[in-house]
N, C-alpha and C. Protein backbone atom coordinates (compact mmCIF):
# COMPACT_ATOMS: atom_id res chain seq x y z
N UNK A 1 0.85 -1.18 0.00
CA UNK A 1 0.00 0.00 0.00
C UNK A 1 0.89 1.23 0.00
N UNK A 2 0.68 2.17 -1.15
CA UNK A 2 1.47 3.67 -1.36
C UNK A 2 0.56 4.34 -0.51
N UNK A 3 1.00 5.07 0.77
CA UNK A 3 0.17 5.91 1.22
C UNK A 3 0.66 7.38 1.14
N UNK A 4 1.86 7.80 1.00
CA UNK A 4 2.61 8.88 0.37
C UNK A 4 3.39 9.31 -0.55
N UNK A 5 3.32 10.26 -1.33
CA UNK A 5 4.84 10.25 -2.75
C UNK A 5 5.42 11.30 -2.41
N UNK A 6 6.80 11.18 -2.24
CA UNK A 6 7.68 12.71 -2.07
C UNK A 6 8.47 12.52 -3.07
N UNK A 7 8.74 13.69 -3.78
CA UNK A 7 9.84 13.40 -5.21
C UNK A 7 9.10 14.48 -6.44
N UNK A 8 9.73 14.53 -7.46
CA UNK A 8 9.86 15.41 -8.59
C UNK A 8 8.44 15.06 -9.70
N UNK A 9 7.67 16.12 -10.16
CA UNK A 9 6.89 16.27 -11.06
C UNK A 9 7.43 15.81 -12.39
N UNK A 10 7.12 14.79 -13.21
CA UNK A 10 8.35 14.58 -14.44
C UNK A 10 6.93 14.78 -15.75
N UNK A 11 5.84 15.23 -15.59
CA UNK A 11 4.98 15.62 -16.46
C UNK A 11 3.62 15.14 -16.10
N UNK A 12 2.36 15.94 -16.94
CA UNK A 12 1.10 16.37 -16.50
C UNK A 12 0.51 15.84 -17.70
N UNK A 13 -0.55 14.89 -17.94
CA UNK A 13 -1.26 14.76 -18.58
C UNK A 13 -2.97 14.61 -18.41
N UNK A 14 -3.48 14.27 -18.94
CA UNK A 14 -4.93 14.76 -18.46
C UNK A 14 -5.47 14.88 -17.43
N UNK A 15 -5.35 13.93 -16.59
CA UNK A 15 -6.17 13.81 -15.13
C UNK A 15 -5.14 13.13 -13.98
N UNK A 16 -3.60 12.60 -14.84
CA UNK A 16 -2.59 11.83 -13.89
C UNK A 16 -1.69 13.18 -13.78
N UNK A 17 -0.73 12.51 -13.10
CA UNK A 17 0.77 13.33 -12.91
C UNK A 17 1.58 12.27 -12.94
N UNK A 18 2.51 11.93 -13.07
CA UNK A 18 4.12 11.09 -12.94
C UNK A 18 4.78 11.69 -12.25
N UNK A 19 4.91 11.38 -11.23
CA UNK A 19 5.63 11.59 -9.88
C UNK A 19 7.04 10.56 -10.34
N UNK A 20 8.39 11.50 -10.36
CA UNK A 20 9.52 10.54 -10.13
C UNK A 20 9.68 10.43 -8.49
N UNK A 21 10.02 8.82 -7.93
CA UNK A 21 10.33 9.04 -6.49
C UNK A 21 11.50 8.46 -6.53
N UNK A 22 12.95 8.46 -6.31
CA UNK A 22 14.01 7.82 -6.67
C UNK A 22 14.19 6.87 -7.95
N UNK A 23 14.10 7.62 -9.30
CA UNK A 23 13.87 7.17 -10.41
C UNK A 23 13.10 6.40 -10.66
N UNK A 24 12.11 6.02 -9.66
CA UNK A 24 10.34 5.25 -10.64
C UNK A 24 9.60 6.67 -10.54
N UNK A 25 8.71 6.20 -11.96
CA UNK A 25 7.82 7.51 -12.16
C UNK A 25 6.69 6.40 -11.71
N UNK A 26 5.74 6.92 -11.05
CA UNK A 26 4.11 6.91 -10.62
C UNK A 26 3.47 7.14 -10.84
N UNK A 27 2.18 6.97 -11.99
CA UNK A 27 1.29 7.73 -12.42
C UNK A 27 0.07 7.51 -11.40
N UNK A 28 -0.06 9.19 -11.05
CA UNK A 28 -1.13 9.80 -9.74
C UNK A 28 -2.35 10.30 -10.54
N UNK A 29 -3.51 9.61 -10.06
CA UNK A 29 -4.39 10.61 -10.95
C UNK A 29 -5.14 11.45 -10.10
N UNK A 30 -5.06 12.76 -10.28
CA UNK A 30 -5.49 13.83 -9.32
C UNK A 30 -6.68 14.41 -10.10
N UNK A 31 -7.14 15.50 -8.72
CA UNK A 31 -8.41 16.17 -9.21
C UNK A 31 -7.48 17.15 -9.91
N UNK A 32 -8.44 18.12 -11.35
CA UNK A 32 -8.18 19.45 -11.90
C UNK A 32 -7.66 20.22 -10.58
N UNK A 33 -7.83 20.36 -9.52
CA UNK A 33 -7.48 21.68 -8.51
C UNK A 33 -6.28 21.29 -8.30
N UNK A 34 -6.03 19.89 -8.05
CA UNK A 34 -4.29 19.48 -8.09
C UNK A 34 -3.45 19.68 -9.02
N UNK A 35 -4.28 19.19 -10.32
CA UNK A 35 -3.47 19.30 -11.08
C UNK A 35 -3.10 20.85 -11.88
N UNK A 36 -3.77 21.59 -11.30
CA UNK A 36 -3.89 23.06 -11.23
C UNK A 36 -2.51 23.59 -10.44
N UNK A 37 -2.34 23.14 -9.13
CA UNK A 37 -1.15 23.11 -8.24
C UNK A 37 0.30 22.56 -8.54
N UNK A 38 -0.11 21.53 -9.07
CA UNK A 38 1.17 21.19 -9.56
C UNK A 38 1.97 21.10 -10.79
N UNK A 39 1.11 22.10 -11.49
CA UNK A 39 1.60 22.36 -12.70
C UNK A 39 3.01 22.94 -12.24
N UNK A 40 2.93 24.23 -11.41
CA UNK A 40 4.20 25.14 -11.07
C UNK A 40 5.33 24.61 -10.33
N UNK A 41 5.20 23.22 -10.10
CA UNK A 41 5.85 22.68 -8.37
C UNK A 41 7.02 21.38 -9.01
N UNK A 42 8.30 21.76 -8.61
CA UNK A 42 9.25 20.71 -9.23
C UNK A 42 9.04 20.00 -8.49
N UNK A 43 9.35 20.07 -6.70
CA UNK A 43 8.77 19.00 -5.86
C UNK A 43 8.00 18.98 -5.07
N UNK A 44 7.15 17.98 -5.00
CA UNK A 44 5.88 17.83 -4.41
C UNK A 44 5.97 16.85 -3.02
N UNK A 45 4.82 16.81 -2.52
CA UNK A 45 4.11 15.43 -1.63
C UNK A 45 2.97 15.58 -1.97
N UNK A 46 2.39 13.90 -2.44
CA UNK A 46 1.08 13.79 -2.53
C UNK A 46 0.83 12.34 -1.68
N UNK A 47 -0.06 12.62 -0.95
CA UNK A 47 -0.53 11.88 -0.13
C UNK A 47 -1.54 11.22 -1.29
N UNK A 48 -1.72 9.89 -0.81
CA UNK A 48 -2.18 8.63 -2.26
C UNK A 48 -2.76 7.56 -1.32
N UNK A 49 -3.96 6.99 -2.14
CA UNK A 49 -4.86 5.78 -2.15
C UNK A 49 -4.33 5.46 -2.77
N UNK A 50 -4.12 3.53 -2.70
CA UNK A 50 -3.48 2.45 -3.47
C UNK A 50 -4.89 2.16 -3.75
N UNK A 51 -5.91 1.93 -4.90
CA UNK A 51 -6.61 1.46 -5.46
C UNK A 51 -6.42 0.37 -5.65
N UNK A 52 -7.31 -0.85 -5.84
CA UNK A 52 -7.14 -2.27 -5.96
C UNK A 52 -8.18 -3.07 -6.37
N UNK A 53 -8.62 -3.67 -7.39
CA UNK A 53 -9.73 -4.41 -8.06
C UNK A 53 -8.97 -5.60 -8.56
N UNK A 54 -9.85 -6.27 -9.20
CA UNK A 54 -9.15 -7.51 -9.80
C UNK A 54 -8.45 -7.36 -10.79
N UNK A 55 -9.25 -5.62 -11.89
CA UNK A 55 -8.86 -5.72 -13.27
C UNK A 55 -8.06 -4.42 -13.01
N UNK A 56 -7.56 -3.87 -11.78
CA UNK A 56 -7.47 -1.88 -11.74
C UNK A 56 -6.12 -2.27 -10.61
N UNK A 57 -5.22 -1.44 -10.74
CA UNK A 57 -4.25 -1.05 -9.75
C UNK A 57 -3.89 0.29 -10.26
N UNK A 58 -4.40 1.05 -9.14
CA UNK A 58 -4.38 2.93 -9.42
C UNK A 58 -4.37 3.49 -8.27
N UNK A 59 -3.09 5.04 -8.54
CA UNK A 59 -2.97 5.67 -7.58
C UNK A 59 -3.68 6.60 -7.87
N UNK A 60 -4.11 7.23 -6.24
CA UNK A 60 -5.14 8.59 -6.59
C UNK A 60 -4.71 9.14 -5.29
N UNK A 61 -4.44 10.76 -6.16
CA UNK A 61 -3.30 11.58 -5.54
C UNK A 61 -4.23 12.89 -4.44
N UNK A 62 -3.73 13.46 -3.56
CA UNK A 62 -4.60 14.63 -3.11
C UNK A 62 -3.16 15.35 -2.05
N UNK A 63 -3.22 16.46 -2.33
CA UNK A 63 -2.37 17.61 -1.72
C UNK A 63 -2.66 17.76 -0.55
N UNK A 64 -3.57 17.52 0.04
CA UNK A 64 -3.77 17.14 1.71
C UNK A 64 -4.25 16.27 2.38
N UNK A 65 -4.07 16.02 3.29
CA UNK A 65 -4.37 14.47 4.29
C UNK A 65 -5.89 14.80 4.38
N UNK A 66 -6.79 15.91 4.13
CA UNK A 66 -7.95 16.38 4.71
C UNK A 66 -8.75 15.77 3.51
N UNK A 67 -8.05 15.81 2.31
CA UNK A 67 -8.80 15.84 0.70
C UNK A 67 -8.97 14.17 1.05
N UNK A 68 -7.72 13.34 1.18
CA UNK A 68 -7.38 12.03 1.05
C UNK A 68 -8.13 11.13 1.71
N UNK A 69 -8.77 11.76 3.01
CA UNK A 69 -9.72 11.08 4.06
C UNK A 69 -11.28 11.50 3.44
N UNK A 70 -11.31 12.82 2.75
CA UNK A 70 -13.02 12.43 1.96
C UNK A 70 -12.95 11.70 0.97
N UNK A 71 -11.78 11.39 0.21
CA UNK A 71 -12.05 10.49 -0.97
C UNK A 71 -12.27 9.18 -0.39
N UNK A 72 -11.42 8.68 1.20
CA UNK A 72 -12.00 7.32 1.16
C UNK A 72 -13.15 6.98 2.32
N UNK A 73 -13.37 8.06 2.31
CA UNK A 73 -14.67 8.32 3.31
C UNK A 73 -15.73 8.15 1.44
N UNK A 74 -15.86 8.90 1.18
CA UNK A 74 -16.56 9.07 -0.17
C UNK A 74 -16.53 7.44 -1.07
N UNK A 75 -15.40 6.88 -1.43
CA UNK A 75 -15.60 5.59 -1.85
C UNK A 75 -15.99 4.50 -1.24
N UNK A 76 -15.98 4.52 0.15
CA UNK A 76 -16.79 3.86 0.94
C UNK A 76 -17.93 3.70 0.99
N UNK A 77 -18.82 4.31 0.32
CA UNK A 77 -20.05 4.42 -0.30
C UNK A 77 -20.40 3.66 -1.03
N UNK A 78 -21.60 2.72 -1.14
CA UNK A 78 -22.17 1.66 -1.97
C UNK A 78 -22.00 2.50 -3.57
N UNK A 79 -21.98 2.54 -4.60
CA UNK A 79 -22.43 3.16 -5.68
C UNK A 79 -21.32 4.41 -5.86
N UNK A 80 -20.47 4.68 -5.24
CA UNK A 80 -19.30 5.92 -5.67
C UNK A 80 -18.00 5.21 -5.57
N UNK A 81 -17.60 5.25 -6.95
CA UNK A 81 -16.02 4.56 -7.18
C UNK A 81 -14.70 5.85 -7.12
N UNK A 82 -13.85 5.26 -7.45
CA UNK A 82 -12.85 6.54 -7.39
C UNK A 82 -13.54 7.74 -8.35
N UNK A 83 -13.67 8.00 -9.73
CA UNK A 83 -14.16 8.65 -10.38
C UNK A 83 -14.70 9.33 -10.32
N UNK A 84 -15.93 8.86 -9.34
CA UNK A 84 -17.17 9.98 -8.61
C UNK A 84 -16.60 10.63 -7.62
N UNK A 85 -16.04 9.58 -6.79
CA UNK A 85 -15.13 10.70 -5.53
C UNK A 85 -14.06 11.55 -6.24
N UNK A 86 -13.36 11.68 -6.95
CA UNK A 86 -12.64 12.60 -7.81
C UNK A 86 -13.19 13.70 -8.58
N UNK A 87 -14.36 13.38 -8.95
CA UNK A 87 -15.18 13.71 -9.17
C UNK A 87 -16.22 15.41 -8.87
N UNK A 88 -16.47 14.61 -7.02
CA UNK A 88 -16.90 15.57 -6.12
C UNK A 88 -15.57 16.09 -5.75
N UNK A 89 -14.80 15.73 -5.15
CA UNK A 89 -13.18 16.78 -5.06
C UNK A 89 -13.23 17.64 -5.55
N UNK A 90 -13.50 17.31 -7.03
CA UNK A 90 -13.25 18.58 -7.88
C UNK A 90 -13.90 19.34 -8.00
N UNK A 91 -14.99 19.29 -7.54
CA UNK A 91 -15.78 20.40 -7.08
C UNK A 91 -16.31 21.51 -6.03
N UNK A 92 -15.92 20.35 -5.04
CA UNK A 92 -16.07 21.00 -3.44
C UNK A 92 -14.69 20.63 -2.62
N UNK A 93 -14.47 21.41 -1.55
CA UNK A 93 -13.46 21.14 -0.84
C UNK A 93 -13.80 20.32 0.07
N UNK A 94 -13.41 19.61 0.73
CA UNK A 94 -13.74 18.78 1.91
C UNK A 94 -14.49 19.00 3.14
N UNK A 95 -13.81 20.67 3.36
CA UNK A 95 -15.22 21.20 4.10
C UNK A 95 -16.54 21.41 3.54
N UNK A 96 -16.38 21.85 2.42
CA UNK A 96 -17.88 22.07 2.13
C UNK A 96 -18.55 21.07 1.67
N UNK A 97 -17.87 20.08 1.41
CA UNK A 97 -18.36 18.24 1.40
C UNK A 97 -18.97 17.72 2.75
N UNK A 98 -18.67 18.08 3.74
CA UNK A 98 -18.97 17.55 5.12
C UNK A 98 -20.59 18.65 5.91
N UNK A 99 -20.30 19.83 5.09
CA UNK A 99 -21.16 20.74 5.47
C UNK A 99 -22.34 20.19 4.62
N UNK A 100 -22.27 20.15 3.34
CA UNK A 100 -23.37 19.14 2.37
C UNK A 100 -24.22 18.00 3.05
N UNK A 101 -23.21 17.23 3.65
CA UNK A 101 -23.53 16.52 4.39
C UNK A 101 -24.37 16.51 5.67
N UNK A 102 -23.98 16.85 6.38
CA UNK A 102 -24.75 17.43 7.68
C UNK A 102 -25.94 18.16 7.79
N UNK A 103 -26.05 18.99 6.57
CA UNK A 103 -26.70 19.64 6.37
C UNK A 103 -28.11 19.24 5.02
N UNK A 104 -27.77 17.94 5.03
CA UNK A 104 -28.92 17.12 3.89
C UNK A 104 -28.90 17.89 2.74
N UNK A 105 -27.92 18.33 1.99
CA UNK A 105 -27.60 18.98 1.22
C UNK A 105 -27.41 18.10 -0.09
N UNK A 106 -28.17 17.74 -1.02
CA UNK A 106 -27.24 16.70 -1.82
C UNK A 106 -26.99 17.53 -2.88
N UNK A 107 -27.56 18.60 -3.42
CA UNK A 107 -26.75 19.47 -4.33
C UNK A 107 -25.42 19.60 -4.64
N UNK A 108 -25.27 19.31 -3.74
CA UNK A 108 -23.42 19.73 -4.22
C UNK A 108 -22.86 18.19 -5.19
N UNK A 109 -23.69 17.53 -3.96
CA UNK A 109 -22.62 15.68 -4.73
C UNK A 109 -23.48 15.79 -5.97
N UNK A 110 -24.38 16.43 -6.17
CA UNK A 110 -25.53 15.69 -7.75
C UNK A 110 -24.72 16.70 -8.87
N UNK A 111 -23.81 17.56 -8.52
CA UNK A 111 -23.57 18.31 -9.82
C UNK A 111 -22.55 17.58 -10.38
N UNK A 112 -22.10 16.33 -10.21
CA UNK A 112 -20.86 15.62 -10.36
C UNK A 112 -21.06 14.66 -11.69
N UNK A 113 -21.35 14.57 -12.85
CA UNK A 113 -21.83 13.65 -13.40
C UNK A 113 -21.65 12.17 -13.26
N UNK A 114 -22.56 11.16 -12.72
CA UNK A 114 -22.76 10.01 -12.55
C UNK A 114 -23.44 9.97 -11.05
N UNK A 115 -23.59 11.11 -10.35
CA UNK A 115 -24.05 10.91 -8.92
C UNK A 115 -25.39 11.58 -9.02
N UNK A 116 -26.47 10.73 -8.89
CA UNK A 116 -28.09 11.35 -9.07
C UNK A 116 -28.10 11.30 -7.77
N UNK A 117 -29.43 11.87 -7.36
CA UNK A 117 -30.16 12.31 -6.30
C UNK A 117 -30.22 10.90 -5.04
N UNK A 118 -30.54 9.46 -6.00
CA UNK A 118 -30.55 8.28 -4.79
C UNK A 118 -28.92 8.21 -4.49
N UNK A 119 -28.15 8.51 -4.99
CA UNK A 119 -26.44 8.32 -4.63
C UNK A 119 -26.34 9.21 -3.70
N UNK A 120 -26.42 10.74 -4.18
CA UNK A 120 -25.98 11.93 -3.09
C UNK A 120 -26.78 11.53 -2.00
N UNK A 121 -28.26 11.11 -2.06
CA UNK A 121 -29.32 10.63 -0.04
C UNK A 121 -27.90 9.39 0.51
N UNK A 122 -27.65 8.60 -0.59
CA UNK A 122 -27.11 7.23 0.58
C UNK A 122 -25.52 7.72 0.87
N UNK A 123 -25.06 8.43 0.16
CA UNK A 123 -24.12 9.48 0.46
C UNK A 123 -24.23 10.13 1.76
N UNK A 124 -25.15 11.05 1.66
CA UNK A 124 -25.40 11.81 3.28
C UNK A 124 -25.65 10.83 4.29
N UNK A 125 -26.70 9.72 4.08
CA UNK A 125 -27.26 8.76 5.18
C UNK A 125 -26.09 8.15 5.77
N UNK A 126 -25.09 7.42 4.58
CA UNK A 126 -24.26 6.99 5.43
C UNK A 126 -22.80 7.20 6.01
N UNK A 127 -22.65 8.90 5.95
CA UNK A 127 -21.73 9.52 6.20
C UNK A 127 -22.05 10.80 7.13
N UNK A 128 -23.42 10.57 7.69
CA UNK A 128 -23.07 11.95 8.31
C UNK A 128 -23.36 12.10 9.46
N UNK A 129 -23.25 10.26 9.98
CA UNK A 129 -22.21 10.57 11.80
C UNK A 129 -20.94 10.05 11.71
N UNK A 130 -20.21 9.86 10.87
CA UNK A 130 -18.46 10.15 10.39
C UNK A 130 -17.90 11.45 10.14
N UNK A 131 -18.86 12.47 9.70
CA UNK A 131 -18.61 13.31 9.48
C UNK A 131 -18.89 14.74 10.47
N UNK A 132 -20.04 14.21 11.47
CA UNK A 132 -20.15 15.10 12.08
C UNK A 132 -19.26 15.79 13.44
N UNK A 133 -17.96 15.50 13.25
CA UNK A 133 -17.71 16.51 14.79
C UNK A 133 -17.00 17.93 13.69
N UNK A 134 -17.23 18.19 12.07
CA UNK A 134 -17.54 19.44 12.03
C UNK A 134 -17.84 20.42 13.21
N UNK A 135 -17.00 21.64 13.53
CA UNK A 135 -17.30 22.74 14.88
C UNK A 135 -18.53 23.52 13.76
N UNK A 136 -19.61 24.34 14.45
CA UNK A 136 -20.11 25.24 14.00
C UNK A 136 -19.96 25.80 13.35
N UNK A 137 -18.84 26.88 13.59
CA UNK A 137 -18.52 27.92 12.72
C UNK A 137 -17.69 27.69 11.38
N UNK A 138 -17.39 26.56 11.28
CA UNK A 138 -16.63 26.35 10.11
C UNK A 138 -17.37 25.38 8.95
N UNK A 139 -19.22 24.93 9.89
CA UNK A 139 -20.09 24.51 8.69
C UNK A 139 -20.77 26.13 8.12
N UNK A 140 -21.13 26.92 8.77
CA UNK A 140 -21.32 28.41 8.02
C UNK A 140 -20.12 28.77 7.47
N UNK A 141 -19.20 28.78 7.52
CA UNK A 141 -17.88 29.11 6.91
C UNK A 141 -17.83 28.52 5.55
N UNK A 142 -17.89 27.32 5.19
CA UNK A 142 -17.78 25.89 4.50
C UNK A 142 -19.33 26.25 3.50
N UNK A 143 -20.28 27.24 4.21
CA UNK A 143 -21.31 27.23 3.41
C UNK A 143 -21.26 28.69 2.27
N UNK A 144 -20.90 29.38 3.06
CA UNK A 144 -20.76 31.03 2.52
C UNK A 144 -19.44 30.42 1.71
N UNK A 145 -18.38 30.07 1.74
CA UNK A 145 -17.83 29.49 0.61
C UNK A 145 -18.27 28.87 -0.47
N UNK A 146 -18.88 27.92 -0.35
CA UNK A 146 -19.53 27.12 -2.05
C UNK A 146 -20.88 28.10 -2.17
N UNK A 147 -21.40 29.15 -1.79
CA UNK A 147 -22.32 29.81 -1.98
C UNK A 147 -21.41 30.80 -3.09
N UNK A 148 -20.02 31.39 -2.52
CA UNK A 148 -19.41 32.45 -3.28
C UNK A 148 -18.35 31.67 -4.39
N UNK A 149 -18.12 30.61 -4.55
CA UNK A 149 -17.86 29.55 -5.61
C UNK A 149 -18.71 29.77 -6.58
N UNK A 150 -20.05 28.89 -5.95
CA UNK A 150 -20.92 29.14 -7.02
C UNK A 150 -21.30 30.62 -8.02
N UNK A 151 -20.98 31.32 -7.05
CA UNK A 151 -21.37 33.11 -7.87
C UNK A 151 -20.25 33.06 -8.91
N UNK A 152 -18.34 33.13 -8.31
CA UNK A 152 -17.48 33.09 -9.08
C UNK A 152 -17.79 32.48 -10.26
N UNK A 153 -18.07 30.73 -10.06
CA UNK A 153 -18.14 30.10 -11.38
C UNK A 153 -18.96 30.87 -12.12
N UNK A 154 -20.62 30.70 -11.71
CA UNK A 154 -21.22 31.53 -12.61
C UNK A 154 -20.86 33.08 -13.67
N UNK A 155 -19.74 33.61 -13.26
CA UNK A 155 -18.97 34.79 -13.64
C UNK A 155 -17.65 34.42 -14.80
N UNK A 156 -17.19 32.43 -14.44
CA UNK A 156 -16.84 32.38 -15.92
C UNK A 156 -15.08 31.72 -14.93
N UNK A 157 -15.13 31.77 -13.80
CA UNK A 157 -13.64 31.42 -13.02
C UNK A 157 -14.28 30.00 -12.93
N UNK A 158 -12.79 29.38 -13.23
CA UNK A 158 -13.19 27.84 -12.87
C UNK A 158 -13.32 27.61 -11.16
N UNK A 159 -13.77 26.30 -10.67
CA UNK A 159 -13.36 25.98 -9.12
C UNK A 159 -12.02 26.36 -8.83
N UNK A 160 -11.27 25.83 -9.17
CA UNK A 160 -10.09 26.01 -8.46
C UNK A 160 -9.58 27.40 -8.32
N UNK A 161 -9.68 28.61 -9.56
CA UNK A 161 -9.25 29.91 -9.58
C UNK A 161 -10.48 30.44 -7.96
N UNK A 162 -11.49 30.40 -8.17
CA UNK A 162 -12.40 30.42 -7.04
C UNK A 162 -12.16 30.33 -5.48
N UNK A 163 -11.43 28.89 -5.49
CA UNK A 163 -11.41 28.58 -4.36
C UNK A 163 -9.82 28.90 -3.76
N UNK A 164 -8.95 29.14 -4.69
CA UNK A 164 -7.48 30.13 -4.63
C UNK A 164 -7.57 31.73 -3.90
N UNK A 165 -8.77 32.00 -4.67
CA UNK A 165 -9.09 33.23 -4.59
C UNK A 165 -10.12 33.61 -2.84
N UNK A 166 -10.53 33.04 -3.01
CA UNK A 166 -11.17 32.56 -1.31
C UNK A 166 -10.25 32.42 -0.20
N UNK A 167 -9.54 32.00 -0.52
CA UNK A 167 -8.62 31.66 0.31
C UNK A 167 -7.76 32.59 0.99
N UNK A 168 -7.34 34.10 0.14
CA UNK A 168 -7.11 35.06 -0.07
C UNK A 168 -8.04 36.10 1.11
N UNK A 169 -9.22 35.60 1.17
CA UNK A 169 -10.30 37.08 2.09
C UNK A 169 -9.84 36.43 3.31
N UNK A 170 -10.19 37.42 4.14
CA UNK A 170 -9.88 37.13 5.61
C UNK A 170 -10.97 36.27 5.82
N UNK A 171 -10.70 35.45 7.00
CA UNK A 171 -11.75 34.91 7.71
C UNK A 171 -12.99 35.80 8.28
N UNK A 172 -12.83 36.84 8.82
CA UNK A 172 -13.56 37.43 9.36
C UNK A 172 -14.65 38.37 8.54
N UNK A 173 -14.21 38.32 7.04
CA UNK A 173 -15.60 38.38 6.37
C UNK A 173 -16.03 37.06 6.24
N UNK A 174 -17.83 37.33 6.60
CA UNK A 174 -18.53 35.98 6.38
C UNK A 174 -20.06 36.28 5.34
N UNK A 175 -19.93 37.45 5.02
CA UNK A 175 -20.78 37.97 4.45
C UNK A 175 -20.73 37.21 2.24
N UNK A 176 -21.35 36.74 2.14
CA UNK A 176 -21.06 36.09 0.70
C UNK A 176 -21.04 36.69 -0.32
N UNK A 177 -21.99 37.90 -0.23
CA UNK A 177 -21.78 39.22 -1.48
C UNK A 177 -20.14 39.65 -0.77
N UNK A 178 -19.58 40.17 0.12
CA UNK A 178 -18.43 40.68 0.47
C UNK A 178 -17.36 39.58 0.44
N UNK A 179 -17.46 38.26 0.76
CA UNK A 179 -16.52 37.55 0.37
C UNK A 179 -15.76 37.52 -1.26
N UNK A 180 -17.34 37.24 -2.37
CA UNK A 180 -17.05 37.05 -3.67
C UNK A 180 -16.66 38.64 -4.55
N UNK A 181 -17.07 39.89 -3.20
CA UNK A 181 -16.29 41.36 -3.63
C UNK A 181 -15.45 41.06 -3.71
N UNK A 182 -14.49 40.51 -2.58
CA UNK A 182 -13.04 40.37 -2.06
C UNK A 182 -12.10 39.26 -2.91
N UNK A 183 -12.51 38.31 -3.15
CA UNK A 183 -12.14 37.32 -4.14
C UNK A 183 -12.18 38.15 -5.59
N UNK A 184 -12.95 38.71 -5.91
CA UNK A 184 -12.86 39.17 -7.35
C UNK A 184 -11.56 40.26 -7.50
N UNK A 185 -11.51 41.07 -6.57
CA UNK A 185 -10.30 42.23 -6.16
C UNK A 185 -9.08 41.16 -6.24
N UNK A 186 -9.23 40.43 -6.06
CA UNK A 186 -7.92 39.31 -5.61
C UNK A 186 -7.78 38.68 -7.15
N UNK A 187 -9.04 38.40 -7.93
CA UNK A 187 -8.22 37.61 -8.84
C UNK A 187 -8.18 38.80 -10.20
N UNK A 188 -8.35 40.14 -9.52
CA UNK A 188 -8.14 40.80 -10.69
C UNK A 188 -6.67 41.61 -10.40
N UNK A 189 -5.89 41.36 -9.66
CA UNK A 189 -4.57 41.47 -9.36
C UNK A 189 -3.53 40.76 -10.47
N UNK A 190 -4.09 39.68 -10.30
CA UNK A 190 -3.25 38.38 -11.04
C UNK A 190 -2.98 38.61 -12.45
């Protein structure tokens, strides 16, 4: 079982990366927001699921230990394979995956293509007392975020420029028109 890669970016192709780690390359297949990240990065760590089927041996890559625990929280799910959990990654961050959750939210998992409405319910049902010691303030936090995502995208920024750009406002705006002010000031710098 690969549970970590430390070592050199040796090229990017659609949805993998090739990680050299002492001259073996690894092909990682990451979400767009990773592979967004590591376009710029000679060396990396990606924390990795060893995938395993009868007919499949695949690594699947995530830039934080936080991303790496919803994907196998997420494939643990009757009906969501890596794909779908890669899937939702790429769309929501992990907090606002857990806030979805808690919050009987299945919108977020249904915008993923292959995850309908009975996937995202057995999704929430059977993840959201794993998921719940979420603190308060960081499921309103987690919400006014994919609220000001959603505005960004709608304006034409992919997720990831979005959620770069978020990242950027202080915490202490929580206001979602003033967050996605503050994010837009930020990515019109760039």
């Amino acid at each position: 079982m690969i549970g970590k890669l430390t070592g050199t970016v040796e090229y990017l192709r659609d949805s993998y990366a090739v990680v050299n780690v002492g001259g073996v390359g690894y092909k990682v297949f990451v979400t767009q927001y990773a592979f967004g990240k590591l376009a710029g990065l000679g060396s990396v760590e990606i924390y990795t699921h060893t995938y395993v089927r009868e007919d499949t041996l695949a690594l699947y890559g995530f830039l934080s230990l936080e991303e790496l625990e919803m994907f196998e929280l997420l494939i643990s799910v009757s009906g969501i394979g890596p794909k779908a959990g890669m899937g939702i990654l790429a769309i929501a961050d992990p907090k606002t995956i857990r806030t979805a959750i808690l919050n009987d939210d299945p919108s977020v998992l249904t915008r993923v293509s292959g995850v309908g409405k009975k996937t995202a319910e057995r999704v929430i049902l059977e993840l959201q007392n794993k998921v719940a010691d979420l603190p308060a303030h960081e499921r309103s936090e987690a919400l006014a975020d994919n609220d000001a995502i959603e505005a960004l995208a709608a304006m034409g920024y992919s997720v990831g420029e979005a959620r770069e750009a978020l990242k950027q406002v202080p915490v202490s705006v929580t206001d979602v028109g003033e967050r996605v002010k503050a994010a837009l000031r930020s990515l019109g710098k760039k």
